[in-house]
C-alpha atoms as a PDB file:
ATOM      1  CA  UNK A   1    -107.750  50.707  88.021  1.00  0.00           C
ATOM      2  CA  UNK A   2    -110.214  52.004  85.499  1.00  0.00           C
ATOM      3  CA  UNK A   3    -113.299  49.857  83.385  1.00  0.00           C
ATOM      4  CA  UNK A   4    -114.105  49.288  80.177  1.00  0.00           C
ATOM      5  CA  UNK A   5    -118.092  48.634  79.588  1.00  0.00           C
ATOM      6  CA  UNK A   6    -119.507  47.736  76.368  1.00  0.00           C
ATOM      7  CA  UNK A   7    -123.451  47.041  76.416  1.00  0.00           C
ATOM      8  CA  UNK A   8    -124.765  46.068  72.531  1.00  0.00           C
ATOM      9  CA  UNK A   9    -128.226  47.150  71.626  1.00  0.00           C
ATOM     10  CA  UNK A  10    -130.581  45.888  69.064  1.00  0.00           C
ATOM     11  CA  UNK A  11    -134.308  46.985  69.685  1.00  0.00           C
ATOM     12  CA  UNK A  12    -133.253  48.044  73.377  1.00  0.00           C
ATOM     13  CA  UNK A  13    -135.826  51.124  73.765  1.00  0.00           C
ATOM     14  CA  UNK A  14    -137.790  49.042  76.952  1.00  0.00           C
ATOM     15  CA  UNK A  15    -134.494  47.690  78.641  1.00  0.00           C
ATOM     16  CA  UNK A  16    -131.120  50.038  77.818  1.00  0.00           C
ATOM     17  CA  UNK A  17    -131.855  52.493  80.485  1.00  0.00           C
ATOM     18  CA  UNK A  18    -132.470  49.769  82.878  1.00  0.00           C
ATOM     19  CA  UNK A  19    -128.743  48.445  82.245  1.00  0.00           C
ATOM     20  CA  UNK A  20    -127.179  51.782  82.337  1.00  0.00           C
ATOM     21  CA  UNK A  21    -128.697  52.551  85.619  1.00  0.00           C
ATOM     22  CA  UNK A  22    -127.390  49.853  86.897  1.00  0.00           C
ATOM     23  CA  UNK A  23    -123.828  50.417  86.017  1.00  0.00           C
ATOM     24  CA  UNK A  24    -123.422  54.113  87.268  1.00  0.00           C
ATOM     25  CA  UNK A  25    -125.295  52.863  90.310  1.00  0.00           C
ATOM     26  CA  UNK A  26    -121.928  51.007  90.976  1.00  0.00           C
ATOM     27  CA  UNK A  27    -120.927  51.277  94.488  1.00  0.00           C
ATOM     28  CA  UNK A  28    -117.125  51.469  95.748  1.00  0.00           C
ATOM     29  CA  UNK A  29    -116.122  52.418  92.503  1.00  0.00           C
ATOM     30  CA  UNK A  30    -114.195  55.296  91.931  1.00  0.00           C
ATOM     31  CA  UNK A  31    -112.101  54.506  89.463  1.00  0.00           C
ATOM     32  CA  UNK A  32    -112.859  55.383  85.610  1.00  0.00           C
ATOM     33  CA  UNK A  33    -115.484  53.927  83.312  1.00  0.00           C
ATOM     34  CA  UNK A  34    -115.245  53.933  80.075  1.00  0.00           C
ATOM     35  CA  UNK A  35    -118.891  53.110  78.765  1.00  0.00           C
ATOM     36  CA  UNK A  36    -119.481  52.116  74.978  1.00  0.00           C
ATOM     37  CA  UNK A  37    -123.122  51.476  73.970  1.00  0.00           C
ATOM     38  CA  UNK A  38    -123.523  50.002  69.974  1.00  0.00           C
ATOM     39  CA  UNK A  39    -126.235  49.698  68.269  1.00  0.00           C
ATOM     40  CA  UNK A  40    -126.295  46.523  66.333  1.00  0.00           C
ATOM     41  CA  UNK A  41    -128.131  48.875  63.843  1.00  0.00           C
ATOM     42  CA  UNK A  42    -131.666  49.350  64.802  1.00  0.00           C
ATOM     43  CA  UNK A  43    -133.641  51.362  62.697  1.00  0.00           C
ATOM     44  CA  UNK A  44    -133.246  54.626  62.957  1.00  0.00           C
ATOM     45  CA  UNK A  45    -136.617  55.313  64.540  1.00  0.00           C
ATOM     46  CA  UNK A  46    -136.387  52.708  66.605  1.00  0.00           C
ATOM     47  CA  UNK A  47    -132.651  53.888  68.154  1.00  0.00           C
ATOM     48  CA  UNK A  48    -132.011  54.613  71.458  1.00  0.00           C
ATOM     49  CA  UNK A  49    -129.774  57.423  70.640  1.00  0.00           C
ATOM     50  CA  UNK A  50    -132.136  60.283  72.103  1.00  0.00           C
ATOM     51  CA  UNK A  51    -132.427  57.805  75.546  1.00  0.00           C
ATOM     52  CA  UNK A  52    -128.274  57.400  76.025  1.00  0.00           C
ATOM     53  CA  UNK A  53    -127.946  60.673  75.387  1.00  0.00           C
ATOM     54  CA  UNK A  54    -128.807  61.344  79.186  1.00  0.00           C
ATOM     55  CA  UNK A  55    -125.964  59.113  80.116  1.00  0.00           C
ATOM     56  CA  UNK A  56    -122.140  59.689  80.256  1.00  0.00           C
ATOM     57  CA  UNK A  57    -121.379  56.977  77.460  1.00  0.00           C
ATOM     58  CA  UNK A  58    -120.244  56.761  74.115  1.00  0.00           C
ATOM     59  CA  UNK A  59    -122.621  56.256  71.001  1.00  0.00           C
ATOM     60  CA  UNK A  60    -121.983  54.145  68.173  1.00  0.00           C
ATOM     61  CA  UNK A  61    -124.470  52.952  66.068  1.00  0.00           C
ATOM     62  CA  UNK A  62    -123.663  50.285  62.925  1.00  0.00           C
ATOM     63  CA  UNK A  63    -125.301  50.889  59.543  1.00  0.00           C
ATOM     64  CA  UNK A  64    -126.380  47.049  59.444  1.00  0.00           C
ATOM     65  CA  UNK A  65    -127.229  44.515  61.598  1.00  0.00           C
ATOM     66  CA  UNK A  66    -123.806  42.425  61.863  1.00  0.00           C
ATOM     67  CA  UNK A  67    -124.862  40.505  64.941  1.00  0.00           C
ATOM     68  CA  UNK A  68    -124.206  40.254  68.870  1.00  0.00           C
ATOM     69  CA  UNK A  69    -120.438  38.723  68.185  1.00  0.00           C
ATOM     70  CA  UNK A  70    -119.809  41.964  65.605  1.00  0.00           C
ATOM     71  CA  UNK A  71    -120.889  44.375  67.731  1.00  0.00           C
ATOM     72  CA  UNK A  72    -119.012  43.370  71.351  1.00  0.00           C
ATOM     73  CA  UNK A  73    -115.721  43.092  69.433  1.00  0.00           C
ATOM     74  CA  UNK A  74    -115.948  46.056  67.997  1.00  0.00           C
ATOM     75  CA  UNK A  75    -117.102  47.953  71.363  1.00  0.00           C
ATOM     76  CA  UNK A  76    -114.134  46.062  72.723  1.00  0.00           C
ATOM     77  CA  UNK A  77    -111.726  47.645  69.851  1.00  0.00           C
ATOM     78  CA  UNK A  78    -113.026  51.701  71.257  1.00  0.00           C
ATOM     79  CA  UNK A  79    -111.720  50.979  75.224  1.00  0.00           C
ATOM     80  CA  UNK A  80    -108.843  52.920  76.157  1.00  0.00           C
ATOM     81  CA  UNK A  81    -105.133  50.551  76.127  1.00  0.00           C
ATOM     82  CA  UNK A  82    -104.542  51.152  79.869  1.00  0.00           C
ATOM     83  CA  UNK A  83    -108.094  50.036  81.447  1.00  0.00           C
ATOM     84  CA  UNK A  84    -107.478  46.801  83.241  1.00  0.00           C
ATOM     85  CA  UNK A  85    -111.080  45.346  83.536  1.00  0.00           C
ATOM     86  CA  UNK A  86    -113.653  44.839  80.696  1.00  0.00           C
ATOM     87  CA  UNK A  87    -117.219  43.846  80.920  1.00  0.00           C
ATOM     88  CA  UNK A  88    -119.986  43.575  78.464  1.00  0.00           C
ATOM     89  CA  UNK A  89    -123.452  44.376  79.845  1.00  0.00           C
ATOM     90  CA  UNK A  90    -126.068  42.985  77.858  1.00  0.00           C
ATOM     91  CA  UNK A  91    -129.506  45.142  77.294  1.00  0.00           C
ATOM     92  CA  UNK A  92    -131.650  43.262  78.910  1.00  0.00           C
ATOM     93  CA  UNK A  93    -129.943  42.517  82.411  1.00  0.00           C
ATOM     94  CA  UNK A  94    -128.987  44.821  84.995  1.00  0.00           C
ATOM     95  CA  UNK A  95    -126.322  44.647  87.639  1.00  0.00           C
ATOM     96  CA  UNK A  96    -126.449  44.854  91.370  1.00  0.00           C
ATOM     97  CA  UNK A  97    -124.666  47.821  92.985  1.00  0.00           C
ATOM     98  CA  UNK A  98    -121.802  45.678  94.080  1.00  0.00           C
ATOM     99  CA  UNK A  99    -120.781  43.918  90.510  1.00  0.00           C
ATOM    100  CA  UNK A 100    -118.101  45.689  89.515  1.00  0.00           C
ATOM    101  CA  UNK A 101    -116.431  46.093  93.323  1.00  0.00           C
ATOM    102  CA  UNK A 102    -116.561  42.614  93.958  1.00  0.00           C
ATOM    103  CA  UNK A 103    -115.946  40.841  91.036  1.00  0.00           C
ATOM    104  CA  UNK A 104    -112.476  43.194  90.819  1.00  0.00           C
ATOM    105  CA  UNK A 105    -111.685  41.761  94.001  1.00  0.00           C
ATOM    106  CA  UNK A 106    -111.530  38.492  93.141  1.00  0.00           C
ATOM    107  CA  UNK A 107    -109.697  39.035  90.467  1.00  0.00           C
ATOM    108  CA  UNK A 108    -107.224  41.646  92.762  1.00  0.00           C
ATOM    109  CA  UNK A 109    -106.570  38.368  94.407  1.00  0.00           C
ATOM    110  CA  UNK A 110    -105.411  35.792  91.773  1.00  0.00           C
ATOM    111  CA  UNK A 111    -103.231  37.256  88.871  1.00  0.00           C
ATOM    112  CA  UNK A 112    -103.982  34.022  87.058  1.00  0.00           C
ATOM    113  CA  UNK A 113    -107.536  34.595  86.656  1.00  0.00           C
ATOM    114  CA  UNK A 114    -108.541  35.655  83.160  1.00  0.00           C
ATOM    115  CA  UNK A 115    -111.961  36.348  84.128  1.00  0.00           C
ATOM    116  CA  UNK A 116    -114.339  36.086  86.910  1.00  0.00           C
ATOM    117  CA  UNK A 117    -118.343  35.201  86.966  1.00  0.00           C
ATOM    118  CA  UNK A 118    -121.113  35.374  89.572  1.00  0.00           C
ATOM    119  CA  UNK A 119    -124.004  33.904  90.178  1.00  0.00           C
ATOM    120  CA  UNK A 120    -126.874  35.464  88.824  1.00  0.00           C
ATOM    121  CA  UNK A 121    -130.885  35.652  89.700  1.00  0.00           C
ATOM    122  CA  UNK A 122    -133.134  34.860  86.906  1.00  0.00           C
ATOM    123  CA  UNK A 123    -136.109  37.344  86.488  1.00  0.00           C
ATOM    124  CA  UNK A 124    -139.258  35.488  84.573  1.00  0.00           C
ATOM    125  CA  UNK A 125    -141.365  38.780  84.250  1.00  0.00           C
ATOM    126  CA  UNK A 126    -140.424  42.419  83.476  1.00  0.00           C
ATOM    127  CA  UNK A 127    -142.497  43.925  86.887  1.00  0.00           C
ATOM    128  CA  UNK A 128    -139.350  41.207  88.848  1.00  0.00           C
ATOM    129  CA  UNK A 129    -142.216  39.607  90.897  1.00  0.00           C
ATOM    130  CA  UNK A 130    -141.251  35.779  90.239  1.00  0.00           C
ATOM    131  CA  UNK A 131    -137.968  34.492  89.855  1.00  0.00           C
ATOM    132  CA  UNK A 132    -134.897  32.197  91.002  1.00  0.00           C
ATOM    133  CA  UNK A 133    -131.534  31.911  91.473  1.00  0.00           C
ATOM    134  CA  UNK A 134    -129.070  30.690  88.801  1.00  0.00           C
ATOM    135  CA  UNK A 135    -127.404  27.729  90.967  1.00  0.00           C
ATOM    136  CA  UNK A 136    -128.870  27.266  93.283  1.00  0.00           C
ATOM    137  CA  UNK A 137    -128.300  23.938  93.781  1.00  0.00           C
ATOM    138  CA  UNK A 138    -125.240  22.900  91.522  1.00  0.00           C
ATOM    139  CA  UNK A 139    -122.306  25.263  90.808  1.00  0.00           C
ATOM    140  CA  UNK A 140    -120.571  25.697  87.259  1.00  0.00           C
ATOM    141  CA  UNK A 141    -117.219  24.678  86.763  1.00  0.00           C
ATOM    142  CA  UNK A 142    -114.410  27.060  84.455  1.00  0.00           C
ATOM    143  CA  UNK A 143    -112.164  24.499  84.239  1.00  0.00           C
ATOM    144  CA  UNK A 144    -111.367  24.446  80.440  1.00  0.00           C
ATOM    145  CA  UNK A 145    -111.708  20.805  80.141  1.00  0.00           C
ATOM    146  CA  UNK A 146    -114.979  20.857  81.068  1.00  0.00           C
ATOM    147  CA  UNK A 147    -116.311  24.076  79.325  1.00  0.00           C
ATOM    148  CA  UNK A 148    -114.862  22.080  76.224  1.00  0.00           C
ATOM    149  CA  UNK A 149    -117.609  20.077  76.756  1.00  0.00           C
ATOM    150  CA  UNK A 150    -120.484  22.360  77.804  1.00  0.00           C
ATOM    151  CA  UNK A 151    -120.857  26.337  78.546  1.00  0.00           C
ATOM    152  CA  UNK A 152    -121.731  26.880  81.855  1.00  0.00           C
ATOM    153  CA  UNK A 153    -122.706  30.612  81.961  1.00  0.00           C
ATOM    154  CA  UNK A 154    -125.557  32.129  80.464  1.00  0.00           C
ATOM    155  CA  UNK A 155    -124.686  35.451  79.545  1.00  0.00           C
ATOM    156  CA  UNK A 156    -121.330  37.807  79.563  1.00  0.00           C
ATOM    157  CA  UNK A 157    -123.280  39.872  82.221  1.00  0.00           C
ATOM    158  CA  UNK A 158    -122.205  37.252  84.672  1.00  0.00           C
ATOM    159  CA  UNK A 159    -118.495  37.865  84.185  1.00  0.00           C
ATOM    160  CA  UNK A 160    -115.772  40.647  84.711  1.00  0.00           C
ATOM    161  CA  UNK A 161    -112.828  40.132  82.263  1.00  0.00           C
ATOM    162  CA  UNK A 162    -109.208  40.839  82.703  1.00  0.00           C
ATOM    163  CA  UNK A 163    -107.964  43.449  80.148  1.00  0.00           C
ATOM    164  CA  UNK A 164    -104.637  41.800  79.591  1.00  0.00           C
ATOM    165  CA  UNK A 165    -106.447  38.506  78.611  1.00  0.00           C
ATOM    166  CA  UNK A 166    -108.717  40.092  75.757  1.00  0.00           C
ATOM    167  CA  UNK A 167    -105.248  41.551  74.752  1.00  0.00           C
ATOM    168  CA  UNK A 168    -103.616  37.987  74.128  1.00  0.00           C
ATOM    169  CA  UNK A 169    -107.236  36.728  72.299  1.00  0.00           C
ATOM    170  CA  UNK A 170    -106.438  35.987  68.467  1.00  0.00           C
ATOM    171  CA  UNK A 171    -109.673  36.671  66.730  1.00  0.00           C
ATOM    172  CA  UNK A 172    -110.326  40.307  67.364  1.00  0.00           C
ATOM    173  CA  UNK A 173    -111.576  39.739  63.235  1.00  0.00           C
ATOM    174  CA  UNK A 174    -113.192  36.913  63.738  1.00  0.00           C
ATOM    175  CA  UNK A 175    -116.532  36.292  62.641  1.00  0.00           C
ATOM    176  CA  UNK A 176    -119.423  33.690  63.654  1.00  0.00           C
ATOM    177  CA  UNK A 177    -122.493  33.839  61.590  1.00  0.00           C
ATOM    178  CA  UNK A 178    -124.820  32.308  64.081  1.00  0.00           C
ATOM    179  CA  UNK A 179    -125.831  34.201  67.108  1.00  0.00           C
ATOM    180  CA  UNK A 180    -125.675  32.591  70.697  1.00  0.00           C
ATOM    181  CA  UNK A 181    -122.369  31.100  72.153  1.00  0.00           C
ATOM    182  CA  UNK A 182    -119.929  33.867  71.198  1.00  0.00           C
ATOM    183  CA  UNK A 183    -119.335  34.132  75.086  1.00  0.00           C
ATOM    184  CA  UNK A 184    -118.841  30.266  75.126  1.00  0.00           C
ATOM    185  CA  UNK A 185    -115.926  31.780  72.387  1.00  0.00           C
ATOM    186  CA  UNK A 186    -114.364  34.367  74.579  1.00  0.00           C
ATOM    187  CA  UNK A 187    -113.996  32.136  77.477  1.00  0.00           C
ATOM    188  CA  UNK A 188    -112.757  29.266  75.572  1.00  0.00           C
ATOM    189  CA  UNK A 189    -110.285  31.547  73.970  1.00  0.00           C
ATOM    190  CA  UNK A 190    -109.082  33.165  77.330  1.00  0.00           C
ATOM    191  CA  UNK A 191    -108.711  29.961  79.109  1.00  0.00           C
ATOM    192  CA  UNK A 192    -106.573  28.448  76.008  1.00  0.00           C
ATOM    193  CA  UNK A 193    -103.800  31.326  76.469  1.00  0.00           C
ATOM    194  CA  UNK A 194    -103.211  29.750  79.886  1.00  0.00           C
ATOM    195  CA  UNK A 195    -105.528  31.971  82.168  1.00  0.00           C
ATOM    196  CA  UNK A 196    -107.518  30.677  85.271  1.00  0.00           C
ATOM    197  CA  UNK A 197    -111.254  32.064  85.910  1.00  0.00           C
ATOM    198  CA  UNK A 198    -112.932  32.062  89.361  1.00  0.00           C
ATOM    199  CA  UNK A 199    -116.339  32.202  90.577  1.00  0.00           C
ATOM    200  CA  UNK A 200    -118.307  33.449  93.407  1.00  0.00           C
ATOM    201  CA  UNK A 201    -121.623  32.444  94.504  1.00  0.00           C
ATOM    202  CA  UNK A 202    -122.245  36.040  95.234  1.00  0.00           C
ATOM    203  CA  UNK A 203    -126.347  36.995  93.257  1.00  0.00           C
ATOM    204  CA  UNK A 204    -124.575  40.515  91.391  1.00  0.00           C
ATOM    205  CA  UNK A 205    -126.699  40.146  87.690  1.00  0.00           C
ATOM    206  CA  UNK A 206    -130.736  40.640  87.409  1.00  0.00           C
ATOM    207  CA  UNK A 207    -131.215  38.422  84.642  1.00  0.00           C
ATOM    208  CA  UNK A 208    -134.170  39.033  82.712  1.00  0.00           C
ATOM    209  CA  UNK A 209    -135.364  35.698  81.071  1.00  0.00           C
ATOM    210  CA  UNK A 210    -137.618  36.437  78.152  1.00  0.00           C
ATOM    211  CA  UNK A 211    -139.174  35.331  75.107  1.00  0.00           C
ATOM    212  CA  UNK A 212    -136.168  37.348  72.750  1.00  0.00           C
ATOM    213  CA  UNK A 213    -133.477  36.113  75.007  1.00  0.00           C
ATOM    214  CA  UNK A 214    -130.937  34.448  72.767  1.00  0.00           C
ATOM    215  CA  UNK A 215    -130.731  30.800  74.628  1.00  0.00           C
ATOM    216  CA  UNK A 216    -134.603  30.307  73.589  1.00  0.00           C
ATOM    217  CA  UNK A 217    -133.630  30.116  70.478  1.00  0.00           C
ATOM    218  CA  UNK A 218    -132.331  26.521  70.424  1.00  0.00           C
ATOM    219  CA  UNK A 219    -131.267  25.965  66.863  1.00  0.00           C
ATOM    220  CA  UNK A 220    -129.729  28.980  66.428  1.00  0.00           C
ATOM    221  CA  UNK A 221    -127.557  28.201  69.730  1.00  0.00           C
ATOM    222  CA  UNK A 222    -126.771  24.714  68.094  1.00  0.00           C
ATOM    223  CA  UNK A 223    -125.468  26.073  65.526  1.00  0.00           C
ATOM    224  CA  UNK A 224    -123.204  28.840  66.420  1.00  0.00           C
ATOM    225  CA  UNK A 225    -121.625  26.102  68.991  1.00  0.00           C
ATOM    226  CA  UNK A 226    -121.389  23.691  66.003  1.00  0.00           C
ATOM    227  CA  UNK A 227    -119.463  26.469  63.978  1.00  0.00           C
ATOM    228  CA  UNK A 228    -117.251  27.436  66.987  1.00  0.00           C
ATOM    229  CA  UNK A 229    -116.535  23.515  67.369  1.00  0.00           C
ATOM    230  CA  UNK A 230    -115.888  23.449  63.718  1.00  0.00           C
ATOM    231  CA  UNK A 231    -114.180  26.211  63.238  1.00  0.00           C
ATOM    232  CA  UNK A 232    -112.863  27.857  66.271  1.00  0.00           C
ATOM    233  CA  UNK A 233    -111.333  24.149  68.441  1.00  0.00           C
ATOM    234  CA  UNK A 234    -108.710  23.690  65.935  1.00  0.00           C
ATOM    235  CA  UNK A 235    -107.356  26.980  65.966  1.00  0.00           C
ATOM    236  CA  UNK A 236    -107.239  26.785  69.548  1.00  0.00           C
ATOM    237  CA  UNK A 237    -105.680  24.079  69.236  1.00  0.00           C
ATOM    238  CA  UNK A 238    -107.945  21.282  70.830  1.00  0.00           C
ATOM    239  CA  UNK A 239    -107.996  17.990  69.838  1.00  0.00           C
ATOM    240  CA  UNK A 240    -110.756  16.082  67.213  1.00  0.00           C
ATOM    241  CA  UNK A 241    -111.590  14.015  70.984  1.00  0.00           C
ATOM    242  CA  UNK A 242    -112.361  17.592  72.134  1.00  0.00           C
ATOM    243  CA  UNK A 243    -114.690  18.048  69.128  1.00  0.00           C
ATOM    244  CA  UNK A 244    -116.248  14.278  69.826  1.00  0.00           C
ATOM    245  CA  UNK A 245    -117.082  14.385  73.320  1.00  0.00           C
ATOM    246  CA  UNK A 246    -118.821  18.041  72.570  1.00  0.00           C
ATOM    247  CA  UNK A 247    -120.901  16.294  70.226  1.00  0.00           C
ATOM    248  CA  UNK A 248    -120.732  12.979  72.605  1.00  0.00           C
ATOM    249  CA  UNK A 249    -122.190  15.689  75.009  1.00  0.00           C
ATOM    250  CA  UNK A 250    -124.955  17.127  72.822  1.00  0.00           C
ATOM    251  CA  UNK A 251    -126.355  13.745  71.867  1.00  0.00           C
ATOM    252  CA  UNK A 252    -126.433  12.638  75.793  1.00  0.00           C
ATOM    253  CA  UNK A 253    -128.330  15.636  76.326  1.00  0.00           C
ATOM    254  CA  UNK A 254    -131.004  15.026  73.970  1.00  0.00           C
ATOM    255  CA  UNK A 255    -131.218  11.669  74.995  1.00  0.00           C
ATOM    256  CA  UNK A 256    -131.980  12.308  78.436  1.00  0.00           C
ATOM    257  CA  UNK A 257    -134.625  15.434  77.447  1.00  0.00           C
ATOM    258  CA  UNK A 258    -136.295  13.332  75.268  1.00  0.00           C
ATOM    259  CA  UNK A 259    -136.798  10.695  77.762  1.00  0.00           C
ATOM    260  CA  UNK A 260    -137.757  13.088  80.119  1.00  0.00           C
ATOM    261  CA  UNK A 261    -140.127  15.526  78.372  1.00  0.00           C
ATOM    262  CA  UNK A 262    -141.323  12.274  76.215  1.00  0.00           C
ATOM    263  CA  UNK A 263    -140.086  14.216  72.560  1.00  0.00           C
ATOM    264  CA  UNK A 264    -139.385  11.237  70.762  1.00  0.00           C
ATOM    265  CA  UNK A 265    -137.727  14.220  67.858  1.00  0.00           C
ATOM    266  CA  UNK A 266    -135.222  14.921  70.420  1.00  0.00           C
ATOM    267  CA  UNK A 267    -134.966  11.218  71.677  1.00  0.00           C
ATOM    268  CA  UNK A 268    -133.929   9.645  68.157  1.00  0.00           C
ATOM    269  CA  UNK A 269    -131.804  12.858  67.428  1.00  0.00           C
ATOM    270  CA  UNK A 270    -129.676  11.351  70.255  1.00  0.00           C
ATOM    271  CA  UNK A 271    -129.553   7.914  69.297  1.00  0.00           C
ATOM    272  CA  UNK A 272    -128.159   9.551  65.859  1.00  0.00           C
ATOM    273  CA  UNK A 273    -125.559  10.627  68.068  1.00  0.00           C
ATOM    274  CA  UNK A 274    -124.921   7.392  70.022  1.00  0.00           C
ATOM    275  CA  UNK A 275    -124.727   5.644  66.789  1.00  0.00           C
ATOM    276  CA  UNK A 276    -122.191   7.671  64.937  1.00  0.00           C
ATOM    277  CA  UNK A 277    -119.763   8.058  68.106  1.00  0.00           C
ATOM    278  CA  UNK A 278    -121.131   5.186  70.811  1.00  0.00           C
ATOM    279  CA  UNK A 279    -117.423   6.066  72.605  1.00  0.00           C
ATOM    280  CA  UNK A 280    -117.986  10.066  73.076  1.00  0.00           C
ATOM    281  CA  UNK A 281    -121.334   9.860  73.830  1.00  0.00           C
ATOM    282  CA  UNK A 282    -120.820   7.311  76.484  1.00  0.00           C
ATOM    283  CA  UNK A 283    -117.484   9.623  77.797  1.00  0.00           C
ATOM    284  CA  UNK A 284    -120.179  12.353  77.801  1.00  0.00           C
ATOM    285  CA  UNK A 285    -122.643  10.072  79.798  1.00  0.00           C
ATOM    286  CA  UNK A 286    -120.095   9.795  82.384  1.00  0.00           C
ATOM    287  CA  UNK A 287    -118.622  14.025  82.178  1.00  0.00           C
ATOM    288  CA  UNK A 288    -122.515  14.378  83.178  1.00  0.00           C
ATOM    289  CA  UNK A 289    -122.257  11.247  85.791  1.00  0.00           C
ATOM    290  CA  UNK A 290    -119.573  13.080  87.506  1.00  0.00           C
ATOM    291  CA  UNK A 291    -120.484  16.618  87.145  1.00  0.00           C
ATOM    292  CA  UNK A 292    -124.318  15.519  89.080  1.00  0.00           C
ATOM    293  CA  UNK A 293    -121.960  13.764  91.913  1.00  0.00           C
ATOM    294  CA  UNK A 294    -119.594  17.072  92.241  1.00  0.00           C
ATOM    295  CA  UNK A 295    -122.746  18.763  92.291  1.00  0.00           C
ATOM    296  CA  UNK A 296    -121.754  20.754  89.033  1.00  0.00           C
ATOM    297  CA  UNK A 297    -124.073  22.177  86.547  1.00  0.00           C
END
């Protein structure tokens, strides 16, 4: 059993050696690990060549800025053929000592299972004195159909992935040129070739929640889940209903936000929805009905 680890840096001088800490602090690991860092190309003076250089990993660093999506496929295209679990590692999070060991368990245990995820605690200040857990409450489903209609993780950190499901992915060239749900991509693509993923409740990420973090920027995650809905479904090979209740799903959602926070933007944004595709958005009304009952994120 051996690991392939790809961590993608852009501007990561005050978190990389935070994350790469935290993976050769790994405990009941003695297998192999094959460590890529990439550099989403920083400037040059603002590189963390000089601060990886203390750490047994391999360098790259891109010429231009190509973007998160870029730079994890092409860390993914430098691990060795035989290593039989990949993981990307973002900058900005760290794992607990126990990640990698447990999270290969679970997968020991069901050959199905493309990948597996973990529960994660959520950080809200760099010194880690305030924080919660990711569900705490409500649990996220990875059964396709339902992350068809919404991505339940937050970040690739949370998961351990199965080498011989990257293998059977089709879009090692593919490109999306908005940043945010390329993980919603992955998964989406590794469930479609027939895989299974798993989940433990088990707290084995430090998330760190920040201003930069990619899900604060809410248009830019609209759109690159727009473009893999556009783009990406058919080629998987879901339906045009897949592609309405997403959208079904997105208008409930700002329905129900704008009610709640009072943003009458958000609010008629919805009722857009609602009147372009009243039968999706009420399907979505009810996929969100059910998920609150199941106690489902």
């Amino acid at each position: 059993m051996s690991y392939g680890i790809v961590v993608p840096v852009y501007y990561g001088r005050s978190f990389v050696r935070r994350a790469l800490d935290s993976i050769f602090a790994q405990t009941d690991i003695t297998d192999p690990m094959f460590v890529f860092v990439i550099d989403d190309g920083t400037p040059v003076h603002e590189s963390v060549a000089d601060l990886v250089a203390a750490y047994p990993v391999r360098y790259y660093r891109m010429e231009e800025n190509q973007g998160v999506f870029h730079t994890r496929l092409f860390g993914l295209s430098q691990i060795p053929r035989d290593v039989k679990y990949c993981a990307f590692l973002d900058q900005d999070d760290a794992w607990r000592p126990d990640f990698l060991s447990t999270l290969s368990r679970v997968l020991e245990s069901n050959d199905r299972a493309g990948f597996a995820a973990c529960n994660a605690y959520i950080i809200e200040d760099h010194q880690g004195k305030t924080g919660h857990i990711l569900y705490e409450t409500r649990r996220p489903s990875l059964l396709l159909e339902d992350l068809k209609v919404a991505n339940q993780l937050i970040s690739p950190s949370q998961v351990l992935i199965r080498r011989q499901a990257l293998d059977a992915l089709r879009y090692h060239n593919a490109t999306l040129p908005y940043s945010g749900a390329d993980d919603w991509l992955f998964w989406l693509s590794i469930l479609s070739q027939g895989y299974e993923a798993t989940y433990t409740d088990s707290i084995l990420v430090d998330y760190y929640d920040h201003e930069q973090g990619a899900h604060h920027d809410v248009k830019a995650m609209t759109w690159s889940e727009e473009y893999i809905v556009q783009q990406y479904f058919p080629l998987l090979k879901f339906s045009v209903w897949d592609q309405r209740l997403y959208r079904g799903r997105v208008g409930w959602d700002h329905i129900v936000e704008g009610i709640r926070t009072k943003n009458l933007s958000r609010l008629f944004t919805g009722l857009r929805f609602l009147l372009t595709d009243p039968h999706a958005l009420n399907q979505a009304r009810l996929f969100r009905r059910r998920h609150k009952r199941q106690g489902i994120v």
